[in-house]
C-alpha atoms as a PDB file:
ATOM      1  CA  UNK A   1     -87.257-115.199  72.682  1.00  0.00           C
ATOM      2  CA  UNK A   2     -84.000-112.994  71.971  1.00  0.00           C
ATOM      3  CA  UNK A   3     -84.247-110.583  69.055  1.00  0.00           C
ATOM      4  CA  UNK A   4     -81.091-110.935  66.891  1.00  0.00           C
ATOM      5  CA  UNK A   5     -78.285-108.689  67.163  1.00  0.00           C
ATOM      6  CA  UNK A   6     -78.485-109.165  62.961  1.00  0.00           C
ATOM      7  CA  UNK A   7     -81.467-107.626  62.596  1.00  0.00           C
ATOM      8  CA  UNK A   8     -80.720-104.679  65.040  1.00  0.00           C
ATOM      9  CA  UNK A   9     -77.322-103.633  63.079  1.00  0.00           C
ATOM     10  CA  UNK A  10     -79.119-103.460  59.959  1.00  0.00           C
ATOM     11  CA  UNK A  11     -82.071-101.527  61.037  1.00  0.00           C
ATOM     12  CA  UNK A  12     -79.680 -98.990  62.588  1.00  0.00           C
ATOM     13  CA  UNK A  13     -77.345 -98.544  60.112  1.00  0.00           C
ATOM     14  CA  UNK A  14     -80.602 -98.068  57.580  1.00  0.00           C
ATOM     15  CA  UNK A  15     -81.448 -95.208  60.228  1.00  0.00           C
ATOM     16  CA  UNK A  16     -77.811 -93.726  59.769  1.00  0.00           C
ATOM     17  CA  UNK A  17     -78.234 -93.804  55.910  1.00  0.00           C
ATOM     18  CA  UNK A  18     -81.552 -92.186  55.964  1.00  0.00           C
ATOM     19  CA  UNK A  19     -80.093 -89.727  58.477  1.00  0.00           C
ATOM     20  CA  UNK A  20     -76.785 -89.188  56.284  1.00  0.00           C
ATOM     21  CA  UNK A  21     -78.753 -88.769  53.348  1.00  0.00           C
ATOM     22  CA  UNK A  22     -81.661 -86.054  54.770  1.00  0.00           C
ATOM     23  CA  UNK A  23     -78.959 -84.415  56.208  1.00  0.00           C
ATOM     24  CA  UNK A  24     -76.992 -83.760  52.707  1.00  0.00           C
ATOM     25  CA  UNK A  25     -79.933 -83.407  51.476  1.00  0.00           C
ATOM     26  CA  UNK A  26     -81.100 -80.507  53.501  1.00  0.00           C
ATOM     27  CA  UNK A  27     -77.438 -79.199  53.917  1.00  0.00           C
ATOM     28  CA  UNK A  28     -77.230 -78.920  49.432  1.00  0.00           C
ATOM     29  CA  UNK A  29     -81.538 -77.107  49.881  1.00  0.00           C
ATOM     30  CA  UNK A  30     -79.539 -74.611  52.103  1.00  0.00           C
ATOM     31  CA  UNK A  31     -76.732 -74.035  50.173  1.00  0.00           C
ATOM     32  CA  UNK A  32     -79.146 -73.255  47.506  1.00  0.00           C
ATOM     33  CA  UNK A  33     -81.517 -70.949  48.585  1.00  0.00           C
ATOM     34  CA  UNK A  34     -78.286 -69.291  50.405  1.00  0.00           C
ATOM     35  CA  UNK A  35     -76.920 -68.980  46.736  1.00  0.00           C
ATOM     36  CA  UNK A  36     -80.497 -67.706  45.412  1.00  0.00           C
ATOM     37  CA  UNK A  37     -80.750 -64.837  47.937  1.00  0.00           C
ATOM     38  CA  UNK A  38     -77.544 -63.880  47.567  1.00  0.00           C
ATOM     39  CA  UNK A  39     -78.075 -63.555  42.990  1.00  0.00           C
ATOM     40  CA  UNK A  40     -81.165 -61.634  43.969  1.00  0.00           C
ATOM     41  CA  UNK A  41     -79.087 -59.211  46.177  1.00  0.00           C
ATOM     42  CA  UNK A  42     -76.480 -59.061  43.687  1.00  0.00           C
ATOM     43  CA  UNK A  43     -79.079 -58.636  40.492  1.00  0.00           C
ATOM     44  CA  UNK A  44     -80.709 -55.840  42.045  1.00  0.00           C
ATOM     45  CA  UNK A  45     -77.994 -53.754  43.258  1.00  0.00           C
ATOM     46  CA  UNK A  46     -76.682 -54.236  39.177  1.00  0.00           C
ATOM     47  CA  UNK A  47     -80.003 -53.243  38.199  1.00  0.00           C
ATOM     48  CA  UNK A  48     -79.941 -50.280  40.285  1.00  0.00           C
ATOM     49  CA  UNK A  49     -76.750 -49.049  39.777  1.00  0.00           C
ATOM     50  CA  UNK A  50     -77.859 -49.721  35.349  1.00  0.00           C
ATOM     51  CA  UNK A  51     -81.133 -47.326  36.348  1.00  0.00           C
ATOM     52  CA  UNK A  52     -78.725 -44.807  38.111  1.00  0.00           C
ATOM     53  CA  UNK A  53     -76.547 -44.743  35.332  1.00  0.00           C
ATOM     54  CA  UNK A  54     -79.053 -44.583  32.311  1.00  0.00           C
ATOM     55  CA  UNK A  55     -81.553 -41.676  34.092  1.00  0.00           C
ATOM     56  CA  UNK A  56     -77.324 -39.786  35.047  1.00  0.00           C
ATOM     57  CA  UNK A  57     -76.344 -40.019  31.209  1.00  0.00           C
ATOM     58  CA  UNK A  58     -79.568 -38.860  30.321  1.00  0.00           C
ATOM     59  CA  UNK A  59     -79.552 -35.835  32.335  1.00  0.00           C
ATOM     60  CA  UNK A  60     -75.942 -35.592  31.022  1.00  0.00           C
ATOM     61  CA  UNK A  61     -76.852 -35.233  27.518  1.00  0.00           C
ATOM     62  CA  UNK A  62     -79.463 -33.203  27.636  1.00  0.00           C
ATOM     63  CA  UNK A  63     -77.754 -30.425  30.131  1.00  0.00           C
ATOM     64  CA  UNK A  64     -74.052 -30.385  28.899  1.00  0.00           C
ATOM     65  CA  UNK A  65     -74.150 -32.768  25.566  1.00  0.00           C
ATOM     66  CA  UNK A  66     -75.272 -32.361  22.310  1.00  0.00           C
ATOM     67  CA  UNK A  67     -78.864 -32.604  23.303  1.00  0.00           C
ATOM     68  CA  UNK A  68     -78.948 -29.420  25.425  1.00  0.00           C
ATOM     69  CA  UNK A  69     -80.798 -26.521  23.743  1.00  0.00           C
ATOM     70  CA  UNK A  70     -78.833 -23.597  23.286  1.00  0.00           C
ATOM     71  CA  UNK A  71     -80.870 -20.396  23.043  1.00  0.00           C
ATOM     72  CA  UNK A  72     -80.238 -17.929  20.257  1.00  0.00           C
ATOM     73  CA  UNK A  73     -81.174 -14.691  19.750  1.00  0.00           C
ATOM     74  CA  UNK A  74     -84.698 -14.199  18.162  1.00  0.00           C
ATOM     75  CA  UNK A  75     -85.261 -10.879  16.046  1.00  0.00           C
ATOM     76  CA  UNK A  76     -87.696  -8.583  17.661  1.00  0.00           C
ATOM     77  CA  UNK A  77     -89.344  -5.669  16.024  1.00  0.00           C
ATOM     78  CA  UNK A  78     -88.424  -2.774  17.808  1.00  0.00           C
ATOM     79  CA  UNK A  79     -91.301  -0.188  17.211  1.00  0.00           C
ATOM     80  CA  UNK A  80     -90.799   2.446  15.139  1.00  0.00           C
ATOM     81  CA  UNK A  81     -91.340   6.073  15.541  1.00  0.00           C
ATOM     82  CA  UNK A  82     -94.473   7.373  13.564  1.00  0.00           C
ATOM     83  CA  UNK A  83     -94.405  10.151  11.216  1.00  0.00           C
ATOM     84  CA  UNK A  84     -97.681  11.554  12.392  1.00  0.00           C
END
């Protein structure tokens, strides 16, 4: 008994459609966790470069800006000579 060339065909091209299909399939799960690495990368350079600038303007204001103490001069008693 001769199995059908019918029957063949169709089972392979199933096989090529489930193979197309896990292929795109894994192809678009690459492409995404590509894309996910990459916005991490991305986020936390950003967030560094935020941290960087917050702690530099910080230090900014309070050595050179309007925050900076500036000292002034503070009466002293100078002793006096006594009449004795």
């Amino acid at each position: 008994m001769a199995t059908g060339g019918k029957g063949q065909g169709r089972a392979a091209r199933e096989v090529r459609e489930r193979n197309r299909t896990y292929l795109a399939r894994k192809e678009y799960h690459d492409g995404q966790l590509r894309r996910r690495r990459r916005d991490d990368v991305v986020a936390g350079v950003a967030g560094g470069i935020l941290i960087l600038a917050i702690v530099g303007g910080q230090i900014a204001y309070f050595t050179v800006g309007p925050g900076s103490s500036h000292p002034s001069p503070t009466p002293s008693s100078s002793p006096s000579p006594s009449a004795s």
